[in-house]
Structure formats: structure tokens, C-alpha cells
C-alpha atoms as a PDB file:
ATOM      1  CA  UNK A   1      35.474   7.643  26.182  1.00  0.00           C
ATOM      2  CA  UNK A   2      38.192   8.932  23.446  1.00  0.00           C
ATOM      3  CA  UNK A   3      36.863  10.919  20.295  1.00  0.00           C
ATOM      4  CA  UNK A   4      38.513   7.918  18.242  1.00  0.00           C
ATOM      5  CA  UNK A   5      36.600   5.117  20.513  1.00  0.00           C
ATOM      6  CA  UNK A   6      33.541   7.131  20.088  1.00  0.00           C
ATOM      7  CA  UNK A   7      33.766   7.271  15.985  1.00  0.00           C
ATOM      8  CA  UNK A   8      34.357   3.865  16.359  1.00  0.00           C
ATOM      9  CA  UNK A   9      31.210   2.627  18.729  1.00  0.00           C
ATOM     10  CA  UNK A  10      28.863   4.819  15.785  1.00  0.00           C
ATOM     11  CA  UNK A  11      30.460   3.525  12.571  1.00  0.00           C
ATOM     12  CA  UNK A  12      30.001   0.378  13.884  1.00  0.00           C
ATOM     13  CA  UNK A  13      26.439   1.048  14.702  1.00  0.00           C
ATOM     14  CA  UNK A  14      25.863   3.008  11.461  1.00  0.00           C
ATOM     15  CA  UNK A  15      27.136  -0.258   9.335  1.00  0.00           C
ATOM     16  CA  UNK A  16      25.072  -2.411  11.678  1.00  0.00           C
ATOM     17  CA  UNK A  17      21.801  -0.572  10.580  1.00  0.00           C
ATOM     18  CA  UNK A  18      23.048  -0.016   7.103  1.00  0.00           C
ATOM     19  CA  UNK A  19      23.300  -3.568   7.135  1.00  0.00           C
ATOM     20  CA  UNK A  20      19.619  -4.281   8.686  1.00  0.00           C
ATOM     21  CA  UNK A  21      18.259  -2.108   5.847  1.00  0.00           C
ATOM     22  CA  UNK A  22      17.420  -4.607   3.032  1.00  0.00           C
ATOM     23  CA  UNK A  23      15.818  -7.432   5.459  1.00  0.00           C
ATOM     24  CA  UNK A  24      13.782  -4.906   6.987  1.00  0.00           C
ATOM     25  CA  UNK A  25      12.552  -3.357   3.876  1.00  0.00           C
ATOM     26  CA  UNK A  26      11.729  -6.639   2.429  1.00  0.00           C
ATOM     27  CA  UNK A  27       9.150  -7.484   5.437  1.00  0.00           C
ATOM     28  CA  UNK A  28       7.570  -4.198   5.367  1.00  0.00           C
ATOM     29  CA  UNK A  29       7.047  -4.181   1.783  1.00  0.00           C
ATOM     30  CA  UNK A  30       4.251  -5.906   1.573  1.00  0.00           C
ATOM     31  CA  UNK A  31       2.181  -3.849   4.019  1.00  0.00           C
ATOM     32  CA  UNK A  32       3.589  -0.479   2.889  1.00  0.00           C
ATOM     33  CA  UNK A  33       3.632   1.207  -0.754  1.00  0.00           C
ATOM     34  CA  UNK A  34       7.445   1.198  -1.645  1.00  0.00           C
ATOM     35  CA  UNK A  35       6.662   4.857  -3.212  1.00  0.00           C
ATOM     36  CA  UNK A  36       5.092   6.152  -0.138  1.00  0.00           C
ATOM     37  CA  UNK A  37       8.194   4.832   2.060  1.00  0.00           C
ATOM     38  CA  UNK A  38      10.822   5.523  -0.068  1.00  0.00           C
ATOM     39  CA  UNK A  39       9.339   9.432  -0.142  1.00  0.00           C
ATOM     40  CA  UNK A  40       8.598   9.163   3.812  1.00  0.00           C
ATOM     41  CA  UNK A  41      12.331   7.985   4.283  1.00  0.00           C
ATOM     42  CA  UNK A  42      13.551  10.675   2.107  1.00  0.00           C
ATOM     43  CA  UNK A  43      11.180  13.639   3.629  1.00  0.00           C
ATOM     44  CA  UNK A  44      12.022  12.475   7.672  1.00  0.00           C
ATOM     45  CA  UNK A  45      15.534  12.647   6.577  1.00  0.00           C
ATOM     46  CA  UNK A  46      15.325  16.548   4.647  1.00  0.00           C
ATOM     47  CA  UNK A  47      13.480  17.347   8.106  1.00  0.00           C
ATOM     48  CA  UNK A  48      16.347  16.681  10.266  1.00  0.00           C
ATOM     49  CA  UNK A  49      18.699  17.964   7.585  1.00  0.00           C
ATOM     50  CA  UNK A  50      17.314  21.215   7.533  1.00  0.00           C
ATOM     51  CA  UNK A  51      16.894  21.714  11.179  1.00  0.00           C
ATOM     52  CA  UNK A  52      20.722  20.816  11.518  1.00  0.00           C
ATOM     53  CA  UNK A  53      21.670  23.582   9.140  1.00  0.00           C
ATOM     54  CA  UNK A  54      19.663  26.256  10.585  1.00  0.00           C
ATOM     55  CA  UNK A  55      20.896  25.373  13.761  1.00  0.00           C
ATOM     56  CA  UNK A  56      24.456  25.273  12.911  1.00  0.00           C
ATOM     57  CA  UNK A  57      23.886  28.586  10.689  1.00  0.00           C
ATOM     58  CA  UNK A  58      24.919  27.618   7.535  1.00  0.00           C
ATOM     59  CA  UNK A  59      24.387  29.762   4.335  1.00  0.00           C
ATOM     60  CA  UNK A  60      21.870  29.026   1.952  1.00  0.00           C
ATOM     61  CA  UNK A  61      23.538  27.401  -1.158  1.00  0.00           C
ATOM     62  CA  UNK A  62      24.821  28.840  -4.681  1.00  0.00           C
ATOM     63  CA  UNK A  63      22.966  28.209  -7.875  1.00  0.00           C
ATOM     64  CA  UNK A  64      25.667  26.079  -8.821  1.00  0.00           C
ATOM     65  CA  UNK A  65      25.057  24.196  -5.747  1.00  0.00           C
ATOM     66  CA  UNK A  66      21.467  23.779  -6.225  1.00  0.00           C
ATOM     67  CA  UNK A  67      21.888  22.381  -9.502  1.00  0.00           C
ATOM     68  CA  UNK A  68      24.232  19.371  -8.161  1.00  0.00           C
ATOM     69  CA  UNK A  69      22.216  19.024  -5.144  1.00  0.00           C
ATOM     70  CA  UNK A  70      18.925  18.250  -7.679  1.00  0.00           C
ATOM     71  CA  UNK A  71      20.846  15.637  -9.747  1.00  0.00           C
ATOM     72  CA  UNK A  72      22.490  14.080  -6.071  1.00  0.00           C
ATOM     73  CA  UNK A  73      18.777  14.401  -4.742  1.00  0.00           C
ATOM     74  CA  UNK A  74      17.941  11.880  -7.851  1.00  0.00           C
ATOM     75  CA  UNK A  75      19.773   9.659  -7.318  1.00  0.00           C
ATOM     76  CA  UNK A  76      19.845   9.487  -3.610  1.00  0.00           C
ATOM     77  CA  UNK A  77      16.261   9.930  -3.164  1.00  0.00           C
ATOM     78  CA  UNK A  78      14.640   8.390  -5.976  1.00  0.00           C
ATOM     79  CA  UNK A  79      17.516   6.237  -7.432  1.00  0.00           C
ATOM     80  CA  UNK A  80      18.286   3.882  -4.457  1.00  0.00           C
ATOM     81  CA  UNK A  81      15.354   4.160  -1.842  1.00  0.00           C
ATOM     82  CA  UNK A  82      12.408   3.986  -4.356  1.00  0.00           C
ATOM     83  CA  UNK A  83      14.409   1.209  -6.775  1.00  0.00           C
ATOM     84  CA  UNK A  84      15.555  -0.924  -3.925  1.00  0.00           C
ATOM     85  CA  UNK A  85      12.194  -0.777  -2.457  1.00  0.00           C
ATOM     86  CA  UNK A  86      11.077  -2.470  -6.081  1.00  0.00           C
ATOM     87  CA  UNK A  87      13.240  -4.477  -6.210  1.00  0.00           C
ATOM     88  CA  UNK A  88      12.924  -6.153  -2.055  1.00  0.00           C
ATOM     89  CA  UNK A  89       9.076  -6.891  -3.343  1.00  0.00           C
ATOM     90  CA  UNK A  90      10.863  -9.508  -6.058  1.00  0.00           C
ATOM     91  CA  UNK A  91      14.142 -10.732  -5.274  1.00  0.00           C
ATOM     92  CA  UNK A  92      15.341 -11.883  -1.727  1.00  0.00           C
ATOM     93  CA  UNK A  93      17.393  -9.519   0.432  1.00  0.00           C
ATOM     94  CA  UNK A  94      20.667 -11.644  -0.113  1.00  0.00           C
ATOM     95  CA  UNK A  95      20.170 -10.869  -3.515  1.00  0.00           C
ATOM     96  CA  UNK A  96      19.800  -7.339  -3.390  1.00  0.00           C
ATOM     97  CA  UNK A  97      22.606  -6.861  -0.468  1.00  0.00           C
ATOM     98  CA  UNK A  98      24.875  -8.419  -3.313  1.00  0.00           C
ATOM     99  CA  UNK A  99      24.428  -5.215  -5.044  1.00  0.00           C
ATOM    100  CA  UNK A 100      24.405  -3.095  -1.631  1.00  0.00           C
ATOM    101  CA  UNK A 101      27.682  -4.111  -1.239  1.00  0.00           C
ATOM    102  CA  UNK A 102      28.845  -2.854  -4.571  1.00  0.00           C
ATOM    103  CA  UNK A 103      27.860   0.453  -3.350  1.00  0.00           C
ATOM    104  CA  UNK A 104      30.878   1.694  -1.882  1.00  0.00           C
ATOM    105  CA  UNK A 105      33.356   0.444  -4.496  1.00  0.00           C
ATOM    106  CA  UNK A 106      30.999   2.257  -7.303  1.00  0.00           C
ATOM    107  CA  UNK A 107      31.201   5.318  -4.987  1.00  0.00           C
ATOM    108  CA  UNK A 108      34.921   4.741  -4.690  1.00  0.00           C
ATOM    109  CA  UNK A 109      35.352   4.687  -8.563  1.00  0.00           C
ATOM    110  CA  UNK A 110      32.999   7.634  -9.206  1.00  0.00           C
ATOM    111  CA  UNK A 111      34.870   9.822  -6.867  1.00  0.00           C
ATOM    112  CA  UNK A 112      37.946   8.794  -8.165  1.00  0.00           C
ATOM    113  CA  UNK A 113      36.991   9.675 -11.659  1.00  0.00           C
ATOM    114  CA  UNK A 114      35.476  13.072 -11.093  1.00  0.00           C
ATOM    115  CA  UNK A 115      38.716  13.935  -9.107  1.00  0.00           C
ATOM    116  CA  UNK A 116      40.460  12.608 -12.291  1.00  0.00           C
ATOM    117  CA  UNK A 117      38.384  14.950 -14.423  1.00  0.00           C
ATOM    118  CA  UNK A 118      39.241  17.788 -12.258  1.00  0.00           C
ATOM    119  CA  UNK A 119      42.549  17.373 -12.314  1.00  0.00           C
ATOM    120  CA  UNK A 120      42.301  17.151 -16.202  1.00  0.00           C
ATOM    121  CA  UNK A 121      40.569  20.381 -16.421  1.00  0.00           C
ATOM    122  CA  UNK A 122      43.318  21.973 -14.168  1.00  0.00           C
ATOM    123  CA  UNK A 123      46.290  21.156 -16.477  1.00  0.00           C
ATOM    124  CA  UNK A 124      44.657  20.984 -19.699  1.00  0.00           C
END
């Protein structure tokens, strides 16, 4: 199979279980605290993280570095897991994939406006 097939094949998969994400929260809510999964989700995935990037050798990151990756880790960890897990125990899961969907448009505009910013900075 072709490199381009193959990224193919797994973005499809990826956006299938992207997509499975808010139904399958919203059954398992009830049984499970929303804290203790969000944190579980977010600790299983820092596990495999760092295992990747010892394996692959990376260096250990700057200061600089460590002080985006805390206000990234916010958001990514406590923002959306632990929120959306609040929210499933409320509102239906078409109602919160509504605002899933947003997602990658408000990621789209955010990047666009930092890139903005740096540019700014450059000629400025």
C-alpha cells in the first residue's frame, strides 16, 4: 500500500473515532466520574507520549517550552476532556458534537491569528 493510501486509511479512521467520541462519553458517564476519566484519558495518553519521545531520543524541552506546554496542557487536558465530560452528563451528544465541530475552524482562526501576530512582531 502507498504512503499516501496509508495516511489516508488512518485519517479516516482517526475522524471515525474522533467522531465516536461524544456518544461514547455520554453512555459511560453515568457509571464513571467525568473527573476521574477525563484525568485517566489525559494520563494513558502522557504515558504513550513519553515513551515515544524517549524512544525516538528527543531532547528535553526549553523553559520557554515548558511554559507553553503548561498553558496547551490546560486547555487540552482540562479545557476539553474534563468540560465536555460535564457537559455529555446534561445535554445530548448532537448537541455537544455541534460545538465539536466548531473545533477545527476555532483552531483554524487561532493559528491564523498567532501567525498574524508573529508576523506583526517581525516588521514592526
Amino acid at each position: 500500500m502507498q504512503n499516501e493510501t496509508k495516511g489516508m486509511v488512518f485519517g479516516l479512521l482517526a475522524i471515525c473515532a474522533f467522531g465516536l467520541t461524544l456518544p461514547v462519553t455520554r453512555v459511560i458517564v453515568p457509571y464513571i466520574d467525568p473527573i476521574l476519566l477525563g484525568m485517566g484519558r489525559a494520563v494513558l495518553a502522557a504515558i504513550f507520549a513519553i515513551a515515544l519521545l524517549f524512544y525516538q531520543r528527543q531532547k528535553l524541552p526549553s523553559l520557554k517550552q515548558v511554559k507553553q506546554l503548561f498553558w496547551v496542557s490546560l486547555g487540552v487536558v482540562v479545557g476539553f476532556p474534563i468540560l465536555m465530560l460535564w457537559a455529555m452528563q446534561y445535554v445530548p451528544a448532537s448537541h455537544g458534537g455541534v460545538v465539536l465541530g466548531i473545533l477545527p475552524l476555532a483552531t483554524a482562526v487561532m493559528g491564523v491569528l498567532s501567525e498574524m501576530k508573529n508576523q506583526a512582531s517581525l516588521f514592526g
